[in-house]
PDB file of N, CA and C in Angstrom:
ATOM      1  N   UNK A   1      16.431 -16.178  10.788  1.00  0.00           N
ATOM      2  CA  UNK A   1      15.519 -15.061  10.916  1.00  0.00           C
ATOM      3  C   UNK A   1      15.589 -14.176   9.682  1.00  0.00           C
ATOM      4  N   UNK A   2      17.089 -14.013   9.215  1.00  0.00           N
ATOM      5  CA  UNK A   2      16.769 -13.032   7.930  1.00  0.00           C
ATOM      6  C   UNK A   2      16.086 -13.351   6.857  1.00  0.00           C
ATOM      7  N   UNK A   3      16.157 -14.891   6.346  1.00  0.00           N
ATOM      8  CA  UNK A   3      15.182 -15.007   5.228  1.00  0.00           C
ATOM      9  C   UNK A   3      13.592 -14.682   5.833  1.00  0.00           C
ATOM     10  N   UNK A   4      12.962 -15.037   6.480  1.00  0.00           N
ATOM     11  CA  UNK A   4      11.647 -14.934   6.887  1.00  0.00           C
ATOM     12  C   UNK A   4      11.530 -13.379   6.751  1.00  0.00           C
ATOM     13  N   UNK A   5      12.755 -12.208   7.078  1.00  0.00           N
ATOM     14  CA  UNK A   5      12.668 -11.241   6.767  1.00  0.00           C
ATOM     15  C   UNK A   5      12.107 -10.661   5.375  1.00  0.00           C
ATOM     16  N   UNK A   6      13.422 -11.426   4.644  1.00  0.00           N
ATOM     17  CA  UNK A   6      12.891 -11.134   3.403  1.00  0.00           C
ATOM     18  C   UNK A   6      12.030 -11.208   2.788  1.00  0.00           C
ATOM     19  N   UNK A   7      11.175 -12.255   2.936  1.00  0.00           N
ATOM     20  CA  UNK A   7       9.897 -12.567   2.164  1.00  0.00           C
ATOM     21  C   UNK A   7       8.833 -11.008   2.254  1.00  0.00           C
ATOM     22  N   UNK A   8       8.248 -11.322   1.019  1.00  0.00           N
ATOM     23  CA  UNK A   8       7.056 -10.611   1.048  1.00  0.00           C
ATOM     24  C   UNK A   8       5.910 -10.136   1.807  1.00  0.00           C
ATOM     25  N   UNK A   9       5.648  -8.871   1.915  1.00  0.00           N
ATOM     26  CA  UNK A   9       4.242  -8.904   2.804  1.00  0.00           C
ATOM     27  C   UNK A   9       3.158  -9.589   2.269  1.00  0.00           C
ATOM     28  N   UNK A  10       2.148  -9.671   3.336  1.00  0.00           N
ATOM     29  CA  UNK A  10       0.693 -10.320   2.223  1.00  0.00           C
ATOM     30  C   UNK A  10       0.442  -9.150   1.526  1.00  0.00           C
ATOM     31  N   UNK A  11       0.108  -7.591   1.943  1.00  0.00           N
ATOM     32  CA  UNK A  11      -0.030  -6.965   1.200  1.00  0.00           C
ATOM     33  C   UNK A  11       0.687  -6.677  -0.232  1.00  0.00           C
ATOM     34  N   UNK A  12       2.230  -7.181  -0.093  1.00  0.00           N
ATOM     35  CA  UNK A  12       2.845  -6.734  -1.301  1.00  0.00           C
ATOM     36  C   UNK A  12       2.413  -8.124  -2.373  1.00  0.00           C
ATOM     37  N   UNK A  13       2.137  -9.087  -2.348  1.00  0.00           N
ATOM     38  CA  UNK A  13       1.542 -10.282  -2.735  1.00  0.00           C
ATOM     39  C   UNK A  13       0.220 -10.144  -3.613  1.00  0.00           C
ATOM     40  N   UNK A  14      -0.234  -9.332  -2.872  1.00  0.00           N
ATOM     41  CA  UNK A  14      -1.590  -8.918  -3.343  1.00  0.00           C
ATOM     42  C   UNK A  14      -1.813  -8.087  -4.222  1.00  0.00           C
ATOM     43  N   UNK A  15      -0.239  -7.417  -4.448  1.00  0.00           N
ATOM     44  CA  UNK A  15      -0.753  -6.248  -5.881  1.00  0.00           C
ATOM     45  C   UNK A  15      -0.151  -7.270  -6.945  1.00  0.00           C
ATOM     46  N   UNK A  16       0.660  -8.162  -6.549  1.00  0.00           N
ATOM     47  CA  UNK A  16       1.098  -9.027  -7.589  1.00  0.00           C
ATOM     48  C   UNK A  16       0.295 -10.582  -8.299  1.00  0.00           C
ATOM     49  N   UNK A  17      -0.480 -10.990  -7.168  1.00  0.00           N
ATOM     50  CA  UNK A  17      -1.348 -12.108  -7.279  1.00  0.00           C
ATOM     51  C   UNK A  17      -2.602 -12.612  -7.181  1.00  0.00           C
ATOM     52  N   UNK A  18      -2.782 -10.915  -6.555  1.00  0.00           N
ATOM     53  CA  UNK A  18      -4.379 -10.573  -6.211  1.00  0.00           C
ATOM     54  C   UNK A  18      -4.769 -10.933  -4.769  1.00  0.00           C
ATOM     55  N   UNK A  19      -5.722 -10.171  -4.248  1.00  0.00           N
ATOM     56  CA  UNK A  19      -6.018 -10.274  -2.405  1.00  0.00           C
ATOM     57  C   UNK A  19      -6.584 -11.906  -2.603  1.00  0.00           C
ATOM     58  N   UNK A  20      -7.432 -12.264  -3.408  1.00  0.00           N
ATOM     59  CA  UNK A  20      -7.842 -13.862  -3.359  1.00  0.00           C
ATOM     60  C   UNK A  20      -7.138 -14.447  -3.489  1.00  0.00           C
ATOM     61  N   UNK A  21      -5.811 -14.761  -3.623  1.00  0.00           N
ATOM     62  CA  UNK A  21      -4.680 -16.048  -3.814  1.00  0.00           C
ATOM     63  C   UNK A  21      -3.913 -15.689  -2.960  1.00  0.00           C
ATOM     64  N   UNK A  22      -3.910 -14.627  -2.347  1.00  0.00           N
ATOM     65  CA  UNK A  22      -2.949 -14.114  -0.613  1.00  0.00           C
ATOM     66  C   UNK A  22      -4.157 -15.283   0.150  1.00  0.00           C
ATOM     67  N   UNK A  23      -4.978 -14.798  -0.042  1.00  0.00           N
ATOM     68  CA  UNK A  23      -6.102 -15.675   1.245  1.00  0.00           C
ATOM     69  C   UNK A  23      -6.371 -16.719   1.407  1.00  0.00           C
ATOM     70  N   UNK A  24      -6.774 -17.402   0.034  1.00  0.00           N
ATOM     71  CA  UNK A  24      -6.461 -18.731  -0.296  1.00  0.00           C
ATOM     72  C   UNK A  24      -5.200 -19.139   0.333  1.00  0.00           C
ATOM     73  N   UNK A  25      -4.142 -18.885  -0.037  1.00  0.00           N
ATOM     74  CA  UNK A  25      -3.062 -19.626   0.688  1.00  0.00           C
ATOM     75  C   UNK A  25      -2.578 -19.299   1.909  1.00  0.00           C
ATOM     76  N   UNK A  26      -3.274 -18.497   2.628  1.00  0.00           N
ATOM     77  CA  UNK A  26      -3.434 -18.160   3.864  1.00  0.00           C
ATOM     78  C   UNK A  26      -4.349 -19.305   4.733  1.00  0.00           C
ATOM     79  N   UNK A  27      -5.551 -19.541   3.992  1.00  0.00           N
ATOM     80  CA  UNK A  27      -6.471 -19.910   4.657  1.00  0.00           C
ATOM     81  C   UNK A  27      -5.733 -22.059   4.563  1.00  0.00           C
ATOM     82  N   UNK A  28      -5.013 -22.343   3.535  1.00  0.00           N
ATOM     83  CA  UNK A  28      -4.629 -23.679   3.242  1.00  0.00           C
ATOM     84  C   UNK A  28      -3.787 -23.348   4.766  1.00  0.00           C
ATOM     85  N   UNK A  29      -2.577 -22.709   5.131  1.00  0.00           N
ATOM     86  CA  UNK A  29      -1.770 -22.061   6.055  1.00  0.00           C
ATOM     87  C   UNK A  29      -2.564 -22.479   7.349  1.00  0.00           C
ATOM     88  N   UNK A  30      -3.286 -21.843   7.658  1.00  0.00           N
ATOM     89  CA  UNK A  30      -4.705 -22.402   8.524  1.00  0.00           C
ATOM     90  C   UNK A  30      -5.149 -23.586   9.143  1.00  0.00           C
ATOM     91  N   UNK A  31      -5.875 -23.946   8.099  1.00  0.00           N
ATOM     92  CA  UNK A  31      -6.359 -25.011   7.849  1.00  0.00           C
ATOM     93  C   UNK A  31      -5.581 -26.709   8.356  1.00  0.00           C
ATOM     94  N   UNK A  32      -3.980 -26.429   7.697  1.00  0.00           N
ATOM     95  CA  UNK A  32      -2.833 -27.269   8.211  1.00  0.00           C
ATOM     96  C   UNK A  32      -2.617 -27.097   9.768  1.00  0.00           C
ATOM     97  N   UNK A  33      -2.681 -25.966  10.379  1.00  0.00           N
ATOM     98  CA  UNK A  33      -2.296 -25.842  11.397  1.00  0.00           C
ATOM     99  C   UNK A  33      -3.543 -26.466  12.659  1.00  0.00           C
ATOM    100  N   UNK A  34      -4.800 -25.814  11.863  1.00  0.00           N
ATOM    101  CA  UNK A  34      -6.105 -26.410  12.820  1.00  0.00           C
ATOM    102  C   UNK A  34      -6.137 -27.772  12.738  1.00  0.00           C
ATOM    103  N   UNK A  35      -5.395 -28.664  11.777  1.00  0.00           N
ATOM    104  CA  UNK A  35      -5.761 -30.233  12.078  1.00  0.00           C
ATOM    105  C   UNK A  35      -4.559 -30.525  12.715  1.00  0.00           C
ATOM    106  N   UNK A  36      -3.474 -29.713  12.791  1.00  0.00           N
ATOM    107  CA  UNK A  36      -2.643 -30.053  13.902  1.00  0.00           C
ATOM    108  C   UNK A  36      -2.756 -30.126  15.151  1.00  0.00           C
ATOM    109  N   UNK A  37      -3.658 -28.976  15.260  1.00  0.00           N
ATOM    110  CA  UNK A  37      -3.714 -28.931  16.626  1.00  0.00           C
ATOM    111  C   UNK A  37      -5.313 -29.893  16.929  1.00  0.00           C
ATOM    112  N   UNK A  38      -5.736 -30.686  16.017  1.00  0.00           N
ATOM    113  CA  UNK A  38      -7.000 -31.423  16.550  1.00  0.00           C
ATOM    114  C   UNK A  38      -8.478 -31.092  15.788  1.00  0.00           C
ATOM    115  N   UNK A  39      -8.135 -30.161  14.876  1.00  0.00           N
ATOM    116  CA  UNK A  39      -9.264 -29.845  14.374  1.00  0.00           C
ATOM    117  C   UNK A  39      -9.930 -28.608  15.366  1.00  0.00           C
ATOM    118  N   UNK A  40     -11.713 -28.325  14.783  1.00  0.00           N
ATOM    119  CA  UNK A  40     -12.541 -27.974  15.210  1.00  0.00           C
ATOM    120  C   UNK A  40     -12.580 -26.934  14.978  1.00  0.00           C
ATOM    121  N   UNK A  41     -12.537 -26.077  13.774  1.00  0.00           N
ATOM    122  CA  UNK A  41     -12.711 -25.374  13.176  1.00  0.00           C
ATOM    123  C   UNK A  41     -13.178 -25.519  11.663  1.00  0.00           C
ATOM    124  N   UNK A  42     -14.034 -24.709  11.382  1.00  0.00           N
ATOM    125  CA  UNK A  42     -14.454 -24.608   9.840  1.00  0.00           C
ATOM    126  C   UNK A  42     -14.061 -24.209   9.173  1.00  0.00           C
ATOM    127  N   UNK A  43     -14.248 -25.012   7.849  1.00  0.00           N
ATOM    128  CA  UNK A  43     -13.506 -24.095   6.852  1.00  0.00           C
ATOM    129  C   UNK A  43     -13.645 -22.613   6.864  1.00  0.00           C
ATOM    130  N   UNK A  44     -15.674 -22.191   6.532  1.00  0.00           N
ATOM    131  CA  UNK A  44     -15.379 -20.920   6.793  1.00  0.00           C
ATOM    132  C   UNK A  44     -15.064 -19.895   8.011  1.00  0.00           C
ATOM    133  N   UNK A  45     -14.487 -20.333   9.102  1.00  0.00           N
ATOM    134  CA  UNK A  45     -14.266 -19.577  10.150  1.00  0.00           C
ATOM    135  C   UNK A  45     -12.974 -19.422   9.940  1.00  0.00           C
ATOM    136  N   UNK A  46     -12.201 -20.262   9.153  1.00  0.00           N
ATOM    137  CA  UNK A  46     -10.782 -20.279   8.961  1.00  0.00           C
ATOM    138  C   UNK A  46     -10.118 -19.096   7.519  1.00  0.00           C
ATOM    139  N   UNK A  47     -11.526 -19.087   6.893  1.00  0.00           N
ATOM    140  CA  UNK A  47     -11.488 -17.831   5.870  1.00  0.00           C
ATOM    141  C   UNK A  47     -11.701 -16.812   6.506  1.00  0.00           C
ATOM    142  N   UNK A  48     -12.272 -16.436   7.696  1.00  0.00           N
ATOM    143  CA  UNK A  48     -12.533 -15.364   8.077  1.00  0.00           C
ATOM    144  C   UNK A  48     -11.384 -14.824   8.912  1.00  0.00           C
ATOM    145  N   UNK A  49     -10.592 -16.316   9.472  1.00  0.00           N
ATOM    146  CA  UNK A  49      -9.661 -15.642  10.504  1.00  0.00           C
ATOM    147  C   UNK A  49      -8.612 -15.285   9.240  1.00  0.00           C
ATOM    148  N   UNK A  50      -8.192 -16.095   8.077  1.00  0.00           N
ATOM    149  CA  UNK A  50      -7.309 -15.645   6.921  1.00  0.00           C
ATOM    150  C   UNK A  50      -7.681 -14.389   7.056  1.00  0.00           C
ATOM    151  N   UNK A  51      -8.650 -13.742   6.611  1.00  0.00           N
ATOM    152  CA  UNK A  51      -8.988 -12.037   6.198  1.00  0.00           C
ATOM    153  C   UNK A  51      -8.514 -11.061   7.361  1.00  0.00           C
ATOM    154  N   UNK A  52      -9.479 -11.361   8.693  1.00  0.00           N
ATOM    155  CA  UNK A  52      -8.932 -10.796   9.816  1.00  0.00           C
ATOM    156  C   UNK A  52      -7.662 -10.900   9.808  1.00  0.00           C
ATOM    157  N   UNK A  53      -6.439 -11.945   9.628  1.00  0.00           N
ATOM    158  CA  UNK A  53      -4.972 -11.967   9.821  1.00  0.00           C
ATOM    159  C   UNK A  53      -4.291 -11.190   8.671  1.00  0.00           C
ATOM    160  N   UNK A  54      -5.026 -11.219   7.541  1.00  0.00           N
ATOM    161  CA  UNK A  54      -4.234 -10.190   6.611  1.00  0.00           C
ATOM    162  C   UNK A  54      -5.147  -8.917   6.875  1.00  0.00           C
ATOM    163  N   UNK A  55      -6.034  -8.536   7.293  1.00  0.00           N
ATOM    164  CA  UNK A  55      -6.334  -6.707   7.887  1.00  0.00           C
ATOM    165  C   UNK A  55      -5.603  -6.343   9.115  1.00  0.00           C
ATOM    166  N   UNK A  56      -4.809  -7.278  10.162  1.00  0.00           N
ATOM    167  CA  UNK A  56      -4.549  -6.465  11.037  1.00  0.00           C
ATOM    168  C   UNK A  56      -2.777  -6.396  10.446  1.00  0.00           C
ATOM    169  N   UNK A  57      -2.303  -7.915  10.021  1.00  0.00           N
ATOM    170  CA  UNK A  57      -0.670  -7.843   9.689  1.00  0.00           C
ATOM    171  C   UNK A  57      -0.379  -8.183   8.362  1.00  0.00           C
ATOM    172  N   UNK A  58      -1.240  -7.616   7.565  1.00  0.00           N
ATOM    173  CA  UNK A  58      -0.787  -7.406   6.024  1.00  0.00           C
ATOM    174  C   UNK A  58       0.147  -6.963   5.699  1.00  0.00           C
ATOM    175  N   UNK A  59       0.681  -6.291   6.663  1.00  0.00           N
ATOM    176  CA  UNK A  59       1.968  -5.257   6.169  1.00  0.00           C
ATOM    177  C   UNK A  59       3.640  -6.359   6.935  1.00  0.00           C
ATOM    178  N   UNK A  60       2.769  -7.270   6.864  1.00  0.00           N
ATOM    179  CA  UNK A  60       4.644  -8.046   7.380  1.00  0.00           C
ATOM    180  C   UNK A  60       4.975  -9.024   6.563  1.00  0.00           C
ATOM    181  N   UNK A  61       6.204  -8.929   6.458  1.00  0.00           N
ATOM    182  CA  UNK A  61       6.347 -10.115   5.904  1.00  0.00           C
ATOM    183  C   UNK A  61       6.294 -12.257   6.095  1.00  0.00           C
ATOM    184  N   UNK A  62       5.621 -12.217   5.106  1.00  0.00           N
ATOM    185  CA  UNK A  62       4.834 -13.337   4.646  1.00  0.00           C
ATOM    186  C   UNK A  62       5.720 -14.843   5.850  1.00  0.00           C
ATOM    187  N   UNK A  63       7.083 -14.346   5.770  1.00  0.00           N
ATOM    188  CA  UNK A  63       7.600 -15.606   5.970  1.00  0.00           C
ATOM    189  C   UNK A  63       7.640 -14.877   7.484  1.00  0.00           C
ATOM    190  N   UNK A  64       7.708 -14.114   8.159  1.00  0.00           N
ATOM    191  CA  UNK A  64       7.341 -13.487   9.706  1.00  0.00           C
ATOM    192  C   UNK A  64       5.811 -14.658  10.409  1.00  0.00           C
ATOM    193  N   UNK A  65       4.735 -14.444   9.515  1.00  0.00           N
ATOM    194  CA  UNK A  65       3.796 -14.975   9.607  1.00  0.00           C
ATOM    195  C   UNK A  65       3.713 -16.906   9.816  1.00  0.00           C
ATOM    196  N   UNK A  66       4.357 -17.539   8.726  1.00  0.00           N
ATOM    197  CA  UNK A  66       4.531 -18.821   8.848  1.00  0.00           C
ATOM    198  C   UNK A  66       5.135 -19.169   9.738  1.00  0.00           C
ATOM    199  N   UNK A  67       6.277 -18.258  10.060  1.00  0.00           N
ATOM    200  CA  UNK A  67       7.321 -19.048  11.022  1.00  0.00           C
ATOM    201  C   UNK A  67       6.353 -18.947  12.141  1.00  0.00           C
ATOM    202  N   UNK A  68       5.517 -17.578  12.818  1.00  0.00           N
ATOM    203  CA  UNK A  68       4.900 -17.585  13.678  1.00  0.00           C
ATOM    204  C   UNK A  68       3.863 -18.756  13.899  1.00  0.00           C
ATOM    205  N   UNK A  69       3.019 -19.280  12.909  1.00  0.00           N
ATOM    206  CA  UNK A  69       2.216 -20.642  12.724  1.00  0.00           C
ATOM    207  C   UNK A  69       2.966 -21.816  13.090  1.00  0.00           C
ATOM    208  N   UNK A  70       4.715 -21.764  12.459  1.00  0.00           N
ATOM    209  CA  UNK A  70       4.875 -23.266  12.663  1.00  0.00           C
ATOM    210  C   UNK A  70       5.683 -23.373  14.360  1.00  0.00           C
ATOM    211  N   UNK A  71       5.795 -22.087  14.933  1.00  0.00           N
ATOM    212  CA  UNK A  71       6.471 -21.914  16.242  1.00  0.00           C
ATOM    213  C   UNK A  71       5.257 -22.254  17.129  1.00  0.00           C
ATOM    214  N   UNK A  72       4.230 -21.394  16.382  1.00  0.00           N
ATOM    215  CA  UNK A  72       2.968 -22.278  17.398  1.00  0.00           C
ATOM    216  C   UNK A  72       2.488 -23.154  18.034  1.00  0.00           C
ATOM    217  N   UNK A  73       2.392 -23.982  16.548  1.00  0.00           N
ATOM    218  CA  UNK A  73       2.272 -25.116  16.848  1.00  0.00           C
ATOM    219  C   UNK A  73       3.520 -26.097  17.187  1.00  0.00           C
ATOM    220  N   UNK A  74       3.826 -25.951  17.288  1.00  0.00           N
ATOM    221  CA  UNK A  74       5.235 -26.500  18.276  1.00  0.00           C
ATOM    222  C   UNK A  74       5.171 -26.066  19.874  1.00  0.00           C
ATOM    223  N   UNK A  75       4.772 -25.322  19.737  1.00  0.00           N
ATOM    224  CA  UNK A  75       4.548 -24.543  21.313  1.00  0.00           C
ATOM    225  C   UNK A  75       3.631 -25.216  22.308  1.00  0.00           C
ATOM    226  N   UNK A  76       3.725 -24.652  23.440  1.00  0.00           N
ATOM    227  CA  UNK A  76       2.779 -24.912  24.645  1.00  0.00           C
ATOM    228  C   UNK A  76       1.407 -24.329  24.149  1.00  0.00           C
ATOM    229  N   UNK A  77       1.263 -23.423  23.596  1.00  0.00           N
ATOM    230  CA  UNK A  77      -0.145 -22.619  23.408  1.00  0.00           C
ATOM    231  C   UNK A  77      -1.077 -23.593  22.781  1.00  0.00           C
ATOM    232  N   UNK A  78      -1.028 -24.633  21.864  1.00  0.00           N
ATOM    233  CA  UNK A  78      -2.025 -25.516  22.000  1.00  0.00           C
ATOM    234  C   UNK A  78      -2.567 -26.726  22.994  1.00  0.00           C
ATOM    235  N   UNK A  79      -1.545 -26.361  23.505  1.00  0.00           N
ATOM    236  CA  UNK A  79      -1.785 -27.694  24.964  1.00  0.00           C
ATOM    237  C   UNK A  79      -2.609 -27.202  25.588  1.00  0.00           C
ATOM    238  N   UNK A  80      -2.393 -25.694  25.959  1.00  0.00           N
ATOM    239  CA  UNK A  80      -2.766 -24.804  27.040  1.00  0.00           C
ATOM    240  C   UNK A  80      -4.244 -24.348  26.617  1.00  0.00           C
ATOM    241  N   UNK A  81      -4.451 -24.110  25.578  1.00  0.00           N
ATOM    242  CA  UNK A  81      -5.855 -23.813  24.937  1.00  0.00           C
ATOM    243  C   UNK A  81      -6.544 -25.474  24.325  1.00  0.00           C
ATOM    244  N   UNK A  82      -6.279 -26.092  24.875  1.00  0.00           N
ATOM    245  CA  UNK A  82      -7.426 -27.224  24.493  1.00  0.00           C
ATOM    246  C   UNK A  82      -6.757 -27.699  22.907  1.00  0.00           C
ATOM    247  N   UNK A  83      -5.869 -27.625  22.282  1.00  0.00           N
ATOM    248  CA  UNK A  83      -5.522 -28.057  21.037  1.00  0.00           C
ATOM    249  C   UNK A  83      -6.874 -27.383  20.038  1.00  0.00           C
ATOM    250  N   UNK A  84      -6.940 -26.351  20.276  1.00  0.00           N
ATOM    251  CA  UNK A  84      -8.179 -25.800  19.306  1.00  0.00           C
ATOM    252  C   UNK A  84      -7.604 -24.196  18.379  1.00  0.00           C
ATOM    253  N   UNK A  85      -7.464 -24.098  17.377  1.00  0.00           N
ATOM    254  CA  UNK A  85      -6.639 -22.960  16.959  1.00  0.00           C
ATOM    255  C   UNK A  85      -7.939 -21.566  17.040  1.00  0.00           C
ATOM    256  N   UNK A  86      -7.691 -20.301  17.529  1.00  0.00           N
ATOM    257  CA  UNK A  86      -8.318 -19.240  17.766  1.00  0.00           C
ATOM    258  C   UNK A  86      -7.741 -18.073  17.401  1.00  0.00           C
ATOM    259  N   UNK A  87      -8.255 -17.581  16.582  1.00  0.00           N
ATOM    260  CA  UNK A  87      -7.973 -16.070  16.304  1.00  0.00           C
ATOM    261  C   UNK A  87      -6.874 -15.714  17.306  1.00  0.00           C
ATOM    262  N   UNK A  88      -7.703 -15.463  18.577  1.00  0.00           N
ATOM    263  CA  UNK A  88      -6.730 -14.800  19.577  1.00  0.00           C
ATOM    264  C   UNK A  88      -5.135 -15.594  19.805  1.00  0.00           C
ATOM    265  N   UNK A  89      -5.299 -16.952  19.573  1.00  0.00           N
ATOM    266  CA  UNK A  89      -3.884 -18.082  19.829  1.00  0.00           C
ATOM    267  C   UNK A  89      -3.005 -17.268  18.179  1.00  0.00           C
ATOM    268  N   UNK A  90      -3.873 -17.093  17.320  1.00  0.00           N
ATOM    269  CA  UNK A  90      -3.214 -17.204  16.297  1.00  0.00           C
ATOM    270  C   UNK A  90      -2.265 -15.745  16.109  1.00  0.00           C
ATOM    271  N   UNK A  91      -3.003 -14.396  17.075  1.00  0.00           N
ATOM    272  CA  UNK A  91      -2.356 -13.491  16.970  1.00  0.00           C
ATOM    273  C   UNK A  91      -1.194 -13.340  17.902  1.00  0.00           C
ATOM    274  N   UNK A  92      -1.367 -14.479  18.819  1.00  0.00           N
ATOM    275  CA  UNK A  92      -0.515 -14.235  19.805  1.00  0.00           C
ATOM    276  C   UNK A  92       0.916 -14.520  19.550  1.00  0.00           C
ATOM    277  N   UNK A  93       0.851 -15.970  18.397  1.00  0.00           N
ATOM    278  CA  UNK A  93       1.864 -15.860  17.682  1.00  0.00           C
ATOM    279  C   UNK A  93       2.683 -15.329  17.182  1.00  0.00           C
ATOM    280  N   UNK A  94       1.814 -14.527  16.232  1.00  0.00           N
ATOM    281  CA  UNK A  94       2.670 -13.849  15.552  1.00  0.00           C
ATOM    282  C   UNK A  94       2.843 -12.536  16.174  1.00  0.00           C
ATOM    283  N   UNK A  95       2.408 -12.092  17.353  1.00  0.00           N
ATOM    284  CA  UNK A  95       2.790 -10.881  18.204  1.00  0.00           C
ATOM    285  C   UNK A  95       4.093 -11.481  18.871  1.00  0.00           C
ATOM    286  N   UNK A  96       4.451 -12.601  19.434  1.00  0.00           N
ATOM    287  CA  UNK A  96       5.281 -13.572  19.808  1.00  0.00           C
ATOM    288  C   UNK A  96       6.788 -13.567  18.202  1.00  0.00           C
ATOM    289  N   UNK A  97       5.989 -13.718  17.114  1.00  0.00           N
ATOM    290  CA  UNK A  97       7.272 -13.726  16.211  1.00  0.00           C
ATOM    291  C   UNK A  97       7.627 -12.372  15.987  1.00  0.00           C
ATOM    292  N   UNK A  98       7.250 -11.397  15.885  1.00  0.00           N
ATOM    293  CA  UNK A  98       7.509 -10.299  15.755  1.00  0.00           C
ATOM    294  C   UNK A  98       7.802  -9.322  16.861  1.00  0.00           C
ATOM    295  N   UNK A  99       7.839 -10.046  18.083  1.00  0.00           N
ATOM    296  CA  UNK A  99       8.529  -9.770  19.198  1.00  0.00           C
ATOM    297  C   UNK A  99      10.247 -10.190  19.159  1.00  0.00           C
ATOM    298  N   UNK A 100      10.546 -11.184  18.510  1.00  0.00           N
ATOM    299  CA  UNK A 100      11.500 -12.125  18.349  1.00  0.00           C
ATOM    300  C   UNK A 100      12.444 -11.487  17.244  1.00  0.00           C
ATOM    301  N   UNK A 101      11.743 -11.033  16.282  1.00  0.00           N
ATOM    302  CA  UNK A 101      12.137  -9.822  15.146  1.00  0.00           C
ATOM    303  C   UNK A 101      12.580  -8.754  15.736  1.00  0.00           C
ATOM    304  N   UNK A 102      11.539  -7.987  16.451  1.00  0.00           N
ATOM    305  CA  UNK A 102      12.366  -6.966  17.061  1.00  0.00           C
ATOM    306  C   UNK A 102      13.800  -7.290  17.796  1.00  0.00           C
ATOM    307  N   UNK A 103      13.720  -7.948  18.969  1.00  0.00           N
ATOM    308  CA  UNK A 103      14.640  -8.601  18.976  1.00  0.00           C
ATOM    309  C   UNK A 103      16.199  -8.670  18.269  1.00  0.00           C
ATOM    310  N   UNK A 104      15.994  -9.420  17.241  1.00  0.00           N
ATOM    311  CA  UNK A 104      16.828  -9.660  16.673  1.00  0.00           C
ATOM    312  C   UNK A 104      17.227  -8.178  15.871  1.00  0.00           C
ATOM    313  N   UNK A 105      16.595  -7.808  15.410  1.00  0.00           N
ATOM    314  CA  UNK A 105      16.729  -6.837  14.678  1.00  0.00           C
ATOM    315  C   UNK A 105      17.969  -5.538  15.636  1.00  0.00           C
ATOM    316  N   UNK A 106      17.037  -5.514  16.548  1.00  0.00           N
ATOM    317  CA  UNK A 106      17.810  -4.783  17.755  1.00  0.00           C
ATOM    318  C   UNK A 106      19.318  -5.430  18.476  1.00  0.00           C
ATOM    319  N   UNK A 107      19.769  -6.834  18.256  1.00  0.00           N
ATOM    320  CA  UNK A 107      20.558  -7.225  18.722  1.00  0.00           C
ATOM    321  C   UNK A 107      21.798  -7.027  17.093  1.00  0.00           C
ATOM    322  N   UNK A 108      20.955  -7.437  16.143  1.00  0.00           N
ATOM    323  CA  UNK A 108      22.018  -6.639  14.795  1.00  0.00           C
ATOM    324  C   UNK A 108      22.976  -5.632  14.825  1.00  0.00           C
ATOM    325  N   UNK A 109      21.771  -4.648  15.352  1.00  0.00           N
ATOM    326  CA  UNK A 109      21.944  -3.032  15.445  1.00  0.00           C
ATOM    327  C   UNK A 109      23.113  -2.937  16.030  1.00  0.00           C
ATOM    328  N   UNK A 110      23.024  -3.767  17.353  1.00  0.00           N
ATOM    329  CA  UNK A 110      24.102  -3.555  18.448  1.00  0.00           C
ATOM    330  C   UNK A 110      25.093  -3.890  17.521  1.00  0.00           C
ATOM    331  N   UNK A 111      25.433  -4.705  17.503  1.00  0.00           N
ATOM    332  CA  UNK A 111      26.728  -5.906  17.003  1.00  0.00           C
ATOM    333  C   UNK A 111      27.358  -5.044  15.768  1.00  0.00           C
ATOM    334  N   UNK A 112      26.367  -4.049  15.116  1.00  0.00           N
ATOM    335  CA  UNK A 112      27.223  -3.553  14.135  1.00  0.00           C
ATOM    336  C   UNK A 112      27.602  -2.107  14.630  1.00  0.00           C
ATOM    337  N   UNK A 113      27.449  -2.005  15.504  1.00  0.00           N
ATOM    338  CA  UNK A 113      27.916  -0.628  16.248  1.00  0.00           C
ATOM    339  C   UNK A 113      29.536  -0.409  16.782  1.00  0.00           C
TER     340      UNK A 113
END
């Protein structure tokens, strides 16, 4: 969990590499995950959910985000939704990894008390 910590936000990425190469490799991020789960999504719907996913959690870090994608898809949530990737599956994730963060973060706290 701590490296995924460390990584970069998309936002902090973006003063360094520019908002188009955060998205771009957001949207490749995507893209891998929608033919995992079966396809059926477009490219450009998959740029749009990239943008939407960096306006609502731009501010987390980068590797928070992947792990949430590759826990996904590992998960029940594509079985359960038809193997079709959705905005809403995709936030649930990472509301799901950053539940897991807190978490941890909070179980740190303890342990060093």
């Amino acid at each position: 969990m701590g490296v995924a910590l460390a990584t970069p936000t998309m936002v902090g990425l973006s003063r360094e590499h520019g908002r188009g190469e955060v998205l771009a490799q957001l949207a490749v991020s995507l893209s891998y995950a929608n033919s995992m789960l079966g396809g059926g999504m477009a490219d450009e719907v998959l740029g749009v959910m990239a943008r939407s996913l960096y306006e609502e959690y731009g501010g987390v870090p980068l590797g928070v985000i992947a792990t949430a994608i590759r826990r996904g898809m590992a998960g029940k949530a594509g079985v359960v939704n038809g193997h079709k990737l959705t905005y809403p599956m995709l936030c649930g994730w990472v509301e799901a990894e950053l539940r897991r963060v807190e978490e941890y973060n909070y179980n740190r706290h303890q342990s060093l008390k």
